[in-house]
PDB file of N, CA and C in Angstrom:
ATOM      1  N   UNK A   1     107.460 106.780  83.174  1.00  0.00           N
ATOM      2  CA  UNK A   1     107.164 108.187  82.941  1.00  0.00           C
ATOM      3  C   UNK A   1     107.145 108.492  81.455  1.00  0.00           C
ATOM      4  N   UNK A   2     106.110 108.593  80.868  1.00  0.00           N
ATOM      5  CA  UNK A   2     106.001 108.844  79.559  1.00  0.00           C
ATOM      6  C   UNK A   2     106.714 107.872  78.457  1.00  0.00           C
ATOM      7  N   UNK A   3     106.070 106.597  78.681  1.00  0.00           N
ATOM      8  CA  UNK A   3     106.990 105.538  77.800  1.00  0.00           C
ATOM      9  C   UNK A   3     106.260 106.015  76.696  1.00  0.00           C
ATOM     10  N   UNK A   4     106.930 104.903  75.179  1.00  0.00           N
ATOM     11  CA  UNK A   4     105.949 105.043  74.414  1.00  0.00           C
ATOM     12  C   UNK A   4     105.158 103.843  74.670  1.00  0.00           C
ATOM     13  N   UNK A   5     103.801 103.754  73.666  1.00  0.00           N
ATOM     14  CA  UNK A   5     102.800 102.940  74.158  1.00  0.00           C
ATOM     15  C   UNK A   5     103.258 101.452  74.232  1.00  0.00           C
ATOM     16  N   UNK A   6     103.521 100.295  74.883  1.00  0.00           N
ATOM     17  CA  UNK A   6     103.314  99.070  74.651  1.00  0.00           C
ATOM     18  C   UNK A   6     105.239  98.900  74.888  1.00  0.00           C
ATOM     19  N   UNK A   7     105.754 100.002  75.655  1.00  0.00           N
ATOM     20  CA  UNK A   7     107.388  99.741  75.770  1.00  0.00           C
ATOM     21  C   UNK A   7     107.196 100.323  77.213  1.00  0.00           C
ATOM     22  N   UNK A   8     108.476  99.901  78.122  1.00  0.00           N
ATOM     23  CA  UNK A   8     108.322 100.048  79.370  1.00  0.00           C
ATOM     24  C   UNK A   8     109.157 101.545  79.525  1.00  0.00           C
ATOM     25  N   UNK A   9     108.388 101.991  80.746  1.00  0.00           N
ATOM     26  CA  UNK A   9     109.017 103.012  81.219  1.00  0.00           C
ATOM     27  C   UNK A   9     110.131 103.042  81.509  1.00  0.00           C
ATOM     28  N   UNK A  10     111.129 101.901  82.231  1.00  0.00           N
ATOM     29  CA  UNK A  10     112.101 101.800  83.081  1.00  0.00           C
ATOM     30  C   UNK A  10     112.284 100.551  82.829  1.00  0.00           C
ATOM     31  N   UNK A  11     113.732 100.156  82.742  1.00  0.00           N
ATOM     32  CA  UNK A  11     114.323  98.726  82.393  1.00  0.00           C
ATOM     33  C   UNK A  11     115.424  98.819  82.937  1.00  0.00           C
ATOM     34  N   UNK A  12     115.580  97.841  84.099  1.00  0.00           N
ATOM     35  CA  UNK A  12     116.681  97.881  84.890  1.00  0.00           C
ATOM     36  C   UNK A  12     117.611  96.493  84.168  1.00  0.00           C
ATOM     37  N   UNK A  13     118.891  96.728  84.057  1.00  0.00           N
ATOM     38  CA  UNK A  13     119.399  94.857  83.601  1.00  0.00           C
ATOM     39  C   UNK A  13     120.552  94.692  84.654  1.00  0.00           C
ATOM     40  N   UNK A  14     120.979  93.175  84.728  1.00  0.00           N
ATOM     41  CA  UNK A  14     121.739  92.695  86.014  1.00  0.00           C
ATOM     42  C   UNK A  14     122.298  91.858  85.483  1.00  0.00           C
ATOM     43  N   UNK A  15     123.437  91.674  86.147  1.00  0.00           N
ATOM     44  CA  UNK A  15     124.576  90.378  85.536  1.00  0.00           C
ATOM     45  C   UNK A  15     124.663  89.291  86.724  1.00  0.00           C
ATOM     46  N   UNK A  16     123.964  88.396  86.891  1.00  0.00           N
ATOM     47  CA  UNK A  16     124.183  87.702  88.474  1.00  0.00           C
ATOM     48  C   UNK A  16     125.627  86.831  88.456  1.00  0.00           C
ATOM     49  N   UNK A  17     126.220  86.515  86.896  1.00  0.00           N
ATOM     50  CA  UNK A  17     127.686  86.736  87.433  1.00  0.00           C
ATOM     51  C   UNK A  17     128.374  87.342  88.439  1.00  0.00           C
ATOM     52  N   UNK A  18     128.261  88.840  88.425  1.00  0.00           N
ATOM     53  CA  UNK A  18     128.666  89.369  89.058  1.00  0.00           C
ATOM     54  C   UNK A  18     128.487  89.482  90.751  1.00  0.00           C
ATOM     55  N   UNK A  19     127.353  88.403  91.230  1.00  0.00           N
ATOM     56  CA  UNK A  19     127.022  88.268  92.548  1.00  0.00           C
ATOM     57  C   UNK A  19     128.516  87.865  93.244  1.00  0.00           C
ATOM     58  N   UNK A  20     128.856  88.380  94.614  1.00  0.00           N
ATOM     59  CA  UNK A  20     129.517  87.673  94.968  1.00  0.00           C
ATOM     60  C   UNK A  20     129.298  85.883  95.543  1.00  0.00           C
ATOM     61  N   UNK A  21     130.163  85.119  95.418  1.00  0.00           N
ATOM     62  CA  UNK A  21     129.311  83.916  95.865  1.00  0.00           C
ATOM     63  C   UNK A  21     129.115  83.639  97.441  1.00  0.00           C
ATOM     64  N   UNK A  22     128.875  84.710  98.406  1.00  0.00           N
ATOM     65  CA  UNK A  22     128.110  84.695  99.742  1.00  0.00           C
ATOM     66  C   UNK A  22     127.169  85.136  99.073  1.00  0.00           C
ATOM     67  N   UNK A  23     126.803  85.772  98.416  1.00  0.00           N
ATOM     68  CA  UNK A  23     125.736  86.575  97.742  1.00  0.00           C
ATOM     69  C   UNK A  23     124.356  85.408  97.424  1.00  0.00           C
ATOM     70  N   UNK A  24     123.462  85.339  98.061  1.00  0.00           N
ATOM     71  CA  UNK A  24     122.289  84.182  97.766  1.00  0.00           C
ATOM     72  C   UNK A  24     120.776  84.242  97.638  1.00  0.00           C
ATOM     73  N   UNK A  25     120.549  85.647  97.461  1.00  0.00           N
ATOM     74  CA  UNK A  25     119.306  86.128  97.117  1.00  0.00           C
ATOM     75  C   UNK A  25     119.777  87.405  96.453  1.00  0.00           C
ATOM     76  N   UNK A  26     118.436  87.878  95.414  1.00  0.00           N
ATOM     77  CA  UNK A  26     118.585  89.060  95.169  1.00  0.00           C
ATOM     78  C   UNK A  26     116.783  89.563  94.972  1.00  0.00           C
ATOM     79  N   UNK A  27     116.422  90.391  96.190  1.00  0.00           N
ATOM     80  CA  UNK A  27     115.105  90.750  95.960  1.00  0.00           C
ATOM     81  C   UNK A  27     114.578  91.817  95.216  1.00  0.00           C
ATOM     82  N   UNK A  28     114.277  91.774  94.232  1.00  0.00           N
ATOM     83  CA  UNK A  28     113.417  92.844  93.141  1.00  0.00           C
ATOM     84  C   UNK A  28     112.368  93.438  93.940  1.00  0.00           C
ATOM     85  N   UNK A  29     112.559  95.153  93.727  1.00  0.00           N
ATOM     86  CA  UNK A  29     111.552  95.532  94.499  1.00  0.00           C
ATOM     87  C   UNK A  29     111.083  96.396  93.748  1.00  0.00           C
ATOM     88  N   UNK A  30     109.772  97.029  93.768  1.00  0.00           N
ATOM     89  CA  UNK A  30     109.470  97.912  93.385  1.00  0.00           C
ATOM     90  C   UNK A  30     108.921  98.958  93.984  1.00  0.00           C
ATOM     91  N   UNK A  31     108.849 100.269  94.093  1.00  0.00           N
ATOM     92  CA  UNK A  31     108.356 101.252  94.207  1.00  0.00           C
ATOM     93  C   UNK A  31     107.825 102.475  93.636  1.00  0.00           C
ATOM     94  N   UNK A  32     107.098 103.347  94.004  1.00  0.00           N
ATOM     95  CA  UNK A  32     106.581 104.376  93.471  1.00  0.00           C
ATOM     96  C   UNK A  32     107.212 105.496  93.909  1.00  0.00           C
ATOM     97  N   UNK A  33     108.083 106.167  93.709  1.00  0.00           N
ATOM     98  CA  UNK A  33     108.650 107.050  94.244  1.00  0.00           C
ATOM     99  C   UNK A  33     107.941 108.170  94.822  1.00  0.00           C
ATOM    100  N   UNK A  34     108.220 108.449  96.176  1.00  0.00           N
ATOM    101  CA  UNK A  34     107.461 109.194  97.224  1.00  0.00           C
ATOM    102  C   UNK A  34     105.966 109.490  97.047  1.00  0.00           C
ATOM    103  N   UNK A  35     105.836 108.525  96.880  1.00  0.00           N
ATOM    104  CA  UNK A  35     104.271 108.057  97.081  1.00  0.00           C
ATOM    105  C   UNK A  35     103.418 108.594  97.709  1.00  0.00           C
ATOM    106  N   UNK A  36     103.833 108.574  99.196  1.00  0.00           N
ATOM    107  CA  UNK A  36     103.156 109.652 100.234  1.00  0.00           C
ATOM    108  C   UNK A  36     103.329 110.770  99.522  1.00  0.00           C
ATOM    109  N   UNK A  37     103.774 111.486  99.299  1.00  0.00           N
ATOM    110  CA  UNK A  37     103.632 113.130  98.786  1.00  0.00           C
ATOM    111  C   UNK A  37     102.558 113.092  97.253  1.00  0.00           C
ATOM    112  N   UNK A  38     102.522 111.996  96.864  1.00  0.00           N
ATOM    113  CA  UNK A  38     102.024 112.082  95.465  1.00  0.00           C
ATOM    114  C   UNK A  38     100.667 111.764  95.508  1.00  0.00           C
ATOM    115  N   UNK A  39     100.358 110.425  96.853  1.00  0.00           N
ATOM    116  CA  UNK A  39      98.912 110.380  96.877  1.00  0.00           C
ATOM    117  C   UNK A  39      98.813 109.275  96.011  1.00  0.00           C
ATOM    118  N   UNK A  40      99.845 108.296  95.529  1.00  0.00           N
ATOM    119  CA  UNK A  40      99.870 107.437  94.533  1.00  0.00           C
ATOM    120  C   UNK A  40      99.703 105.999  94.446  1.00  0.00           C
ATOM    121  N   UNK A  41      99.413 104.888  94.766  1.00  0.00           N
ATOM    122  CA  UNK A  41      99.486 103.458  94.912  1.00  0.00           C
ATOM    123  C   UNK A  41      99.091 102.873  93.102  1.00  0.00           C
ATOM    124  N   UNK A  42      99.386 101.885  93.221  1.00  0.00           N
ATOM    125  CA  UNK A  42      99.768 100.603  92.294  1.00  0.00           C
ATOM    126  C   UNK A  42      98.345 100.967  91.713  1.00  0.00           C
ATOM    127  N   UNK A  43      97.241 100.450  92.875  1.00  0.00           N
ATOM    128  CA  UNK A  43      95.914 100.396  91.947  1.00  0.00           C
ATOM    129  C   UNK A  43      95.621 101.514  91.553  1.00  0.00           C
ATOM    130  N   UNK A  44      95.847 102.788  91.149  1.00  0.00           N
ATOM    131  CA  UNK A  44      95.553 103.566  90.228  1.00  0.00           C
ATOM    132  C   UNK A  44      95.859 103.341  89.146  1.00  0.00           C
ATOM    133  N   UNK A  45      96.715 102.987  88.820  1.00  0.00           N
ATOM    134  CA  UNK A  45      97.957 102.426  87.417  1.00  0.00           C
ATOM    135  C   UNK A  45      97.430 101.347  87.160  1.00  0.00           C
ATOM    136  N   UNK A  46      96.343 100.964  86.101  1.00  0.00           N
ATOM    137  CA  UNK A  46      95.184  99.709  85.812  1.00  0.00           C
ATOM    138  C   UNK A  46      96.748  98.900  85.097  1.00  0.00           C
ATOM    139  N   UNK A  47      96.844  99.588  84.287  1.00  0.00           N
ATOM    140  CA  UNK A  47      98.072  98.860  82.942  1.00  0.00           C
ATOM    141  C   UNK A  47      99.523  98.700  83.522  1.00  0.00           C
ATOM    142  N   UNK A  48      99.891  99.190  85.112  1.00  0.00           N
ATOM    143  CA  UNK A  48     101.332  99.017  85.060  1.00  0.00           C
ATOM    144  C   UNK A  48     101.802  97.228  85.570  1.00  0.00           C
ATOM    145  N   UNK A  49     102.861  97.010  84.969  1.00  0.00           N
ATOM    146  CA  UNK A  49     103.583  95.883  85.216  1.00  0.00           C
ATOM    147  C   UNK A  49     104.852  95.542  85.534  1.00  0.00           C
ATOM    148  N   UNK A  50     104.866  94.405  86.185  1.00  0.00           N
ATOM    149  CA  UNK A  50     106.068  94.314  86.750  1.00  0.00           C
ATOM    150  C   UNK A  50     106.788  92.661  85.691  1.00  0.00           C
ATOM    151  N   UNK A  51     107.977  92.896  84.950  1.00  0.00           N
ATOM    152  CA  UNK A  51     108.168  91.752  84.043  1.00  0.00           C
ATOM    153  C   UNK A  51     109.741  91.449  84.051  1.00  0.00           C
ATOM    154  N   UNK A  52     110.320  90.176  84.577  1.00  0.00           N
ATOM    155  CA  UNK A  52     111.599  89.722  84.359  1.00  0.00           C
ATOM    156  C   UNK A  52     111.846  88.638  82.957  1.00  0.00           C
ATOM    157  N   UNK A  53     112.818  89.196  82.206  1.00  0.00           N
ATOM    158  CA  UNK A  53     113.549  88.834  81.378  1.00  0.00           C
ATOM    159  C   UNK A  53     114.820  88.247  81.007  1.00  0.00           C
ATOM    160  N   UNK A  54     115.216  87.169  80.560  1.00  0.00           N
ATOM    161  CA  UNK A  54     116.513  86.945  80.596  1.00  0.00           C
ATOM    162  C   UNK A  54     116.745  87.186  79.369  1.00  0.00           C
ATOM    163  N   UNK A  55     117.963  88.212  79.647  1.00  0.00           N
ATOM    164  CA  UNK A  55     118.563  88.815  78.702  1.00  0.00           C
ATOM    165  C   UNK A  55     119.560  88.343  77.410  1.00  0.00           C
ATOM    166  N   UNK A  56     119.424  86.655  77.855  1.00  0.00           N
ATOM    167  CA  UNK A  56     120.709  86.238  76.551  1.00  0.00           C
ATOM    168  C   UNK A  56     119.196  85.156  75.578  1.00  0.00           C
ATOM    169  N   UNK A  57     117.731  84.903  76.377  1.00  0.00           N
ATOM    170  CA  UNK A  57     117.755  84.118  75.457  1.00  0.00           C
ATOM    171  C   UNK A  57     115.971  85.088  74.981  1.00  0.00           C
ATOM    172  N   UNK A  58     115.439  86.287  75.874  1.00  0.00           N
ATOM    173  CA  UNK A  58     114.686  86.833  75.841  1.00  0.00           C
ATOM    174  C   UNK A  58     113.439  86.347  76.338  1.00  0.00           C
ATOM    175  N   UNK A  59     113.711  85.090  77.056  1.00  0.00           N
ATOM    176  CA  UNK A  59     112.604  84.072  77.780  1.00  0.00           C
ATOM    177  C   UNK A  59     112.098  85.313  78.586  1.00  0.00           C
ATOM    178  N   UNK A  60     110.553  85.480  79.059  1.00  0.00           N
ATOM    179  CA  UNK A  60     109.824  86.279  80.018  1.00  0.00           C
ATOM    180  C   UNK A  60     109.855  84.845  81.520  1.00  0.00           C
ATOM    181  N   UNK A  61     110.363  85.559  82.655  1.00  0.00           N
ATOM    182  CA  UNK A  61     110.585  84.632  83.700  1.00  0.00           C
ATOM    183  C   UNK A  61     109.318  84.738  84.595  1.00  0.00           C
ATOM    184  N   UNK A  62     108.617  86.130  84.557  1.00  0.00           N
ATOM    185  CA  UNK A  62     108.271  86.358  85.830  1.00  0.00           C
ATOM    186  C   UNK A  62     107.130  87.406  84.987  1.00  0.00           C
ATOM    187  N   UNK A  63     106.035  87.786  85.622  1.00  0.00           N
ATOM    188  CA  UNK A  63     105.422  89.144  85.435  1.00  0.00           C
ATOM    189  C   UNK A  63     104.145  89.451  85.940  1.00  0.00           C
ATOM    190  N   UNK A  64     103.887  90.054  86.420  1.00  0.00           N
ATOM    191  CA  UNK A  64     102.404  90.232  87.613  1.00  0.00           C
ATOM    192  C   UNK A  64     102.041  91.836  87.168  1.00  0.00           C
ATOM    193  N   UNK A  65     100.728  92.038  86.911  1.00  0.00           N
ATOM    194  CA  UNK A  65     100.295  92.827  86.943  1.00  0.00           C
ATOM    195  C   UNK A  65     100.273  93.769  88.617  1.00  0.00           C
ATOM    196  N   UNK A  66     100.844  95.212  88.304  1.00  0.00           N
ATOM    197  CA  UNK A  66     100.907  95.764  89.898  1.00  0.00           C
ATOM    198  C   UNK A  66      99.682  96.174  90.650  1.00  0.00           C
ATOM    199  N   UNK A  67      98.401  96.427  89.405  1.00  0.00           N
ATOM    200  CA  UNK A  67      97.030  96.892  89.882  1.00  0.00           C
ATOM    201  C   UNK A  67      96.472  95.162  90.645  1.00  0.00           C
ATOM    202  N   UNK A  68      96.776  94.562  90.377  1.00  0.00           N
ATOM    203  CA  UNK A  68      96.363  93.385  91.133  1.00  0.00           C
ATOM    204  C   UNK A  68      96.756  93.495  92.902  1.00  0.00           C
ATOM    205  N   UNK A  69      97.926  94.192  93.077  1.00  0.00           N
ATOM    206  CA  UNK A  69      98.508  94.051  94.408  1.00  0.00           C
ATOM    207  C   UNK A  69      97.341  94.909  95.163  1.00  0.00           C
ATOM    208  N   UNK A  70      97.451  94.383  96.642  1.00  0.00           N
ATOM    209  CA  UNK A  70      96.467  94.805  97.613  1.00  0.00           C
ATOM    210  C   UNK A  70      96.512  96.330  97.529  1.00  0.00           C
ATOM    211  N   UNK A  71      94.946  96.288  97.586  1.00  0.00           N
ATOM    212  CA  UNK A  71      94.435  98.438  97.850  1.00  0.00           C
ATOM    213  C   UNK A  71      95.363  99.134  98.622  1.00  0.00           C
ATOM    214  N   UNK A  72      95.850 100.186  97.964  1.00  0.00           N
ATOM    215  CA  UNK A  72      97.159 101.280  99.047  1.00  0.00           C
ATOM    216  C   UNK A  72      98.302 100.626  98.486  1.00  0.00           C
ATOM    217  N   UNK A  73      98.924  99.474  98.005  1.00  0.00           N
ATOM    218  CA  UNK A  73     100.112  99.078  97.771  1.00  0.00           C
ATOM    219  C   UNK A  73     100.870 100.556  97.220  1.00  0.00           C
ATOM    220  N   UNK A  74     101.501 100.925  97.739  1.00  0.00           N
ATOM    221  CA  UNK A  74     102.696 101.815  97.217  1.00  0.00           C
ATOM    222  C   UNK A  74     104.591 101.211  96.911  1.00  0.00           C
ATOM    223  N   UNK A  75     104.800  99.671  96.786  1.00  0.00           N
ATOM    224  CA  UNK A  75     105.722  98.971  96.952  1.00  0.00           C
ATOM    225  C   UNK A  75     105.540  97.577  96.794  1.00  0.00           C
ATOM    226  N   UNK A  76     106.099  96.835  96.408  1.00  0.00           N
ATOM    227  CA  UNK A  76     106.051  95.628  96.171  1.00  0.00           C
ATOM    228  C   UNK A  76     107.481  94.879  96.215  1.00  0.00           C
ATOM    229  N   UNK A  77     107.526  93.707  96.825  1.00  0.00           N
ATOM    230  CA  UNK A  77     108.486  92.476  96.668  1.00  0.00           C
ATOM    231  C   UNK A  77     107.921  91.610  95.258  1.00  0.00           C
ATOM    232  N   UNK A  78     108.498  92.255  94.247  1.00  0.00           N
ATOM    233  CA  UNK A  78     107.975  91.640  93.125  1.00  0.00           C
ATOM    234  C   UNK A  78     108.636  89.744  93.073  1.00  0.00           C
ATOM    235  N   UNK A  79     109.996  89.748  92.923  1.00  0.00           N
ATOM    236  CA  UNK A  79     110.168  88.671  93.038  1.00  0.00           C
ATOM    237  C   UNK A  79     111.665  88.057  94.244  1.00  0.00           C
ATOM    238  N   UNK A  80     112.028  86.980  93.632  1.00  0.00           N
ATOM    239  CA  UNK A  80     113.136  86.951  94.538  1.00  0.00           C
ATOM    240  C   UNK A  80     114.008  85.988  93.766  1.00  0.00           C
ATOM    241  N   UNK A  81     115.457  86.121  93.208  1.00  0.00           N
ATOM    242  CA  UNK A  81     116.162  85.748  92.719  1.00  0.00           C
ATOM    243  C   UNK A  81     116.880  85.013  93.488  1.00  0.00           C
ATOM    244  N   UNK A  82     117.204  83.492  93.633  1.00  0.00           N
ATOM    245  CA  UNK A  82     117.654  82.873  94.901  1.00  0.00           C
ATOM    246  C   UNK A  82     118.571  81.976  94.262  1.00  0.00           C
ATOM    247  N   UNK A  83     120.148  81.670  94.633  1.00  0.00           N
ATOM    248  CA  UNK A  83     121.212  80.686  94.073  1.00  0.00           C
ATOM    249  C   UNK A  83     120.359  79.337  94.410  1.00  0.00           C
ATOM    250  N   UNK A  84     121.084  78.891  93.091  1.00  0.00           N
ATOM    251  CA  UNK A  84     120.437  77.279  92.977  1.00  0.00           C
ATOM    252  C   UNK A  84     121.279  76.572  92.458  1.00  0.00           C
ATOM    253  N   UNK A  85     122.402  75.968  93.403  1.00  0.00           N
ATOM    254  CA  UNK A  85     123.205  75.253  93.169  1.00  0.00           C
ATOM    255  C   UNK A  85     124.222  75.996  92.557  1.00  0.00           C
ATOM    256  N   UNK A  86     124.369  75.972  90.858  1.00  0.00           N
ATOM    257  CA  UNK A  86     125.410  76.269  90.305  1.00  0.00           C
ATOM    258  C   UNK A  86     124.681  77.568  89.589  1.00  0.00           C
ATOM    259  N   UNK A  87     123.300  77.487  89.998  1.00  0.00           N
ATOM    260  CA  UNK A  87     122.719  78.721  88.726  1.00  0.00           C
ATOM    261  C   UNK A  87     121.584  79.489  89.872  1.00  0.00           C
ATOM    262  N   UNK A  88     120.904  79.668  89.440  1.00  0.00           N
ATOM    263  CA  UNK A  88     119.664  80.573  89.825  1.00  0.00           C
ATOM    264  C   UNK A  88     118.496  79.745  89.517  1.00  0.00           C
ATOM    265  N   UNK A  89     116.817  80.525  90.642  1.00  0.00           N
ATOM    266  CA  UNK A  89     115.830  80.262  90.718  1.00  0.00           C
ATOM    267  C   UNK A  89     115.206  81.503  90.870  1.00  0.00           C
ATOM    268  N   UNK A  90     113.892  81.577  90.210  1.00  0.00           N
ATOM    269  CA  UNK A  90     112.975  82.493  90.370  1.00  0.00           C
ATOM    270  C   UNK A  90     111.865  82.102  91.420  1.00  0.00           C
ATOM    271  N   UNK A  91     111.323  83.052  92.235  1.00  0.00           N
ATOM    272  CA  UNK A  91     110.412  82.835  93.149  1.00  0.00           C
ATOM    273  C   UNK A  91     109.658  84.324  93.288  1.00  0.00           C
ATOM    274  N   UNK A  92     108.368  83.960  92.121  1.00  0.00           N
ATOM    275  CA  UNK A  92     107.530  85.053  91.965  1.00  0.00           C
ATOM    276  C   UNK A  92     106.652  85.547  93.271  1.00  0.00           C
ATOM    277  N   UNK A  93     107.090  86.856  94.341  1.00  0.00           N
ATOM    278  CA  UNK A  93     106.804  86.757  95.528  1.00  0.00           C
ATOM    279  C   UNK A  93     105.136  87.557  95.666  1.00  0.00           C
ATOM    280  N   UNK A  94     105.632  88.663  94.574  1.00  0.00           N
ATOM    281  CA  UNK A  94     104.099  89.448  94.188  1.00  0.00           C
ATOM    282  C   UNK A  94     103.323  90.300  95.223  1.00  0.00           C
ATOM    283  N   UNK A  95     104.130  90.549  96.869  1.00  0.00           N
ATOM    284  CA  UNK A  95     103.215  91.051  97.640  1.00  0.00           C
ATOM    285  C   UNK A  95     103.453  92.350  97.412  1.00  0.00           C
ATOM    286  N   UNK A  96     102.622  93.149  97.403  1.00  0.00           N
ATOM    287  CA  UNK A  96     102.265  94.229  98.219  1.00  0.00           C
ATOM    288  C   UNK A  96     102.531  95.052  99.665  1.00  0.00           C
ATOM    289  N   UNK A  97     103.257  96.392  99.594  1.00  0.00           N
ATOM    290  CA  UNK A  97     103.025  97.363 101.135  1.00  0.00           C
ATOM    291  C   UNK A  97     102.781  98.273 100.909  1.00  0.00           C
ATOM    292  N   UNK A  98     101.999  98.800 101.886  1.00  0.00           N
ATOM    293  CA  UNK A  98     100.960 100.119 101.876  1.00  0.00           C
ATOM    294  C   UNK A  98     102.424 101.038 102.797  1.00  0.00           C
ATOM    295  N   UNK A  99     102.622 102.014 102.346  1.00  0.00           N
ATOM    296  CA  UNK A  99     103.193 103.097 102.931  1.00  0.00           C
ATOM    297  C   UNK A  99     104.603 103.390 102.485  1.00  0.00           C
ATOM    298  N   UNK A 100     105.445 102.073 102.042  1.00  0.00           N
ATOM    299  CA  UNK A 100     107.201 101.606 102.068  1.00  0.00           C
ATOM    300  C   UNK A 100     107.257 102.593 100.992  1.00  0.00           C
ATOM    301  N   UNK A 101     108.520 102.735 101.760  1.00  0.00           N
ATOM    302  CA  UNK A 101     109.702 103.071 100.645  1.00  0.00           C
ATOM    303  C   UNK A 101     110.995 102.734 100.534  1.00  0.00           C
ATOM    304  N   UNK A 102     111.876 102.630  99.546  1.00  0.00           N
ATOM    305  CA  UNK A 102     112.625 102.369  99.079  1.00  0.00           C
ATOM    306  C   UNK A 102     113.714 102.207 100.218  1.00  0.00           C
ATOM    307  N   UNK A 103     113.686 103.162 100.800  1.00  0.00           N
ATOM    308  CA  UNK A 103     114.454 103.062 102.162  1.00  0.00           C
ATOM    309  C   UNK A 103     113.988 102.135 103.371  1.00  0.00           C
ATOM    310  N   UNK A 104     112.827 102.086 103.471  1.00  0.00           N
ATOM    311  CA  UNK A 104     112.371 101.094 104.475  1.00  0.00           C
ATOM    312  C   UNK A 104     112.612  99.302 103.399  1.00  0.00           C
ATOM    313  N   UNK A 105     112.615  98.990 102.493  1.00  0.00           N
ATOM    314  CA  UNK A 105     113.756  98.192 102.261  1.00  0.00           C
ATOM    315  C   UNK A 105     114.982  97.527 102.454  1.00  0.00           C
ATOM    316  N   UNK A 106     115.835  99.134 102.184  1.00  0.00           N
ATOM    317  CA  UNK A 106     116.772  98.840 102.749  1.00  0.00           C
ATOM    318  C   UNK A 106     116.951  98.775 103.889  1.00  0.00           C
ATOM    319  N   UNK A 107     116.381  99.151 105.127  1.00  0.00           N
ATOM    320  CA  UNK A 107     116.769  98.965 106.311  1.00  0.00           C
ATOM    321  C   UNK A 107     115.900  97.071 106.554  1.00  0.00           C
ATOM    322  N   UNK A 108     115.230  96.529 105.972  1.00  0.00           N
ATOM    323  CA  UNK A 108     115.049  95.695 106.345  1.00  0.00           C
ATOM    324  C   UNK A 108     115.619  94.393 105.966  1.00  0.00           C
ATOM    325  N   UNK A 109     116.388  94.576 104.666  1.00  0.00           N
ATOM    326  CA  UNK A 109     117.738  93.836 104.437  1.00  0.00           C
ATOM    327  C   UNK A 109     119.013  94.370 104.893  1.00  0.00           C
ATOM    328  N   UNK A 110     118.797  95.313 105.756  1.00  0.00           N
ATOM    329  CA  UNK A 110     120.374  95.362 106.959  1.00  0.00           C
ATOM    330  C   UNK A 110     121.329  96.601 106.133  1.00  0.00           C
ATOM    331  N   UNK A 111     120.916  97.614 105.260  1.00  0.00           N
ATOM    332  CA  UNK A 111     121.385  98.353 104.698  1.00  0.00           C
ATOM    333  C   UNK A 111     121.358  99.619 105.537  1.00  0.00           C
TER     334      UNK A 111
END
């Protein structure tokens, strides 16, 4: 919402320290907030992006353009953060859903 040019709107950061260790995925999601009322999907937004960073060495892990995701996308499973052994793996998932929200998420990881 009104970044400045060439800086992101929204920057979420995470400590996967802090996972508990049952803890073995962590899915990045994205959404458009109430979408339905706004009339809004991904492919209107030519320039928006979706980009993971690690924060101690500034490596770019992950990043997909969101106008790429299928026509109507209002949501995306951008990626999926999955334990790997003693550390972590990235698994750039990139799909697209027409209608979701943030809540239909959570109910589908058991929230």
């Amino acid at each position: 919402n009104g970044a400045d040019a060439g800086k992101p709107d929204e920057i979420i950061e995470g400590d996967l320290s802090k996972i508990p260790a049952n803890g073995d995925a962590v899915p990045l999601i994205i959404t458009i907030y109430e979408a339905g009322l706004r009339g809004q999907t991904f492919d209107q937004v030519p320039n928006a992006k979706a980009e993971l960073f690690d924060n101690e060495t500034g490596e770019m892990l992950a990043t997909f353009p969101l106008a790429k995701l299928d026509a109507g996308s209002t949501s995306a499973l951008f990626a999926v953060i999955k334990r790997d052994g003693a550390g972590w793996k990235i698994e750039n998932a990139s799909q697209g859903f027409a209608g979701k929200e943030i809540g239909d998420f959570f109910a589908l990881f058991g929230f």
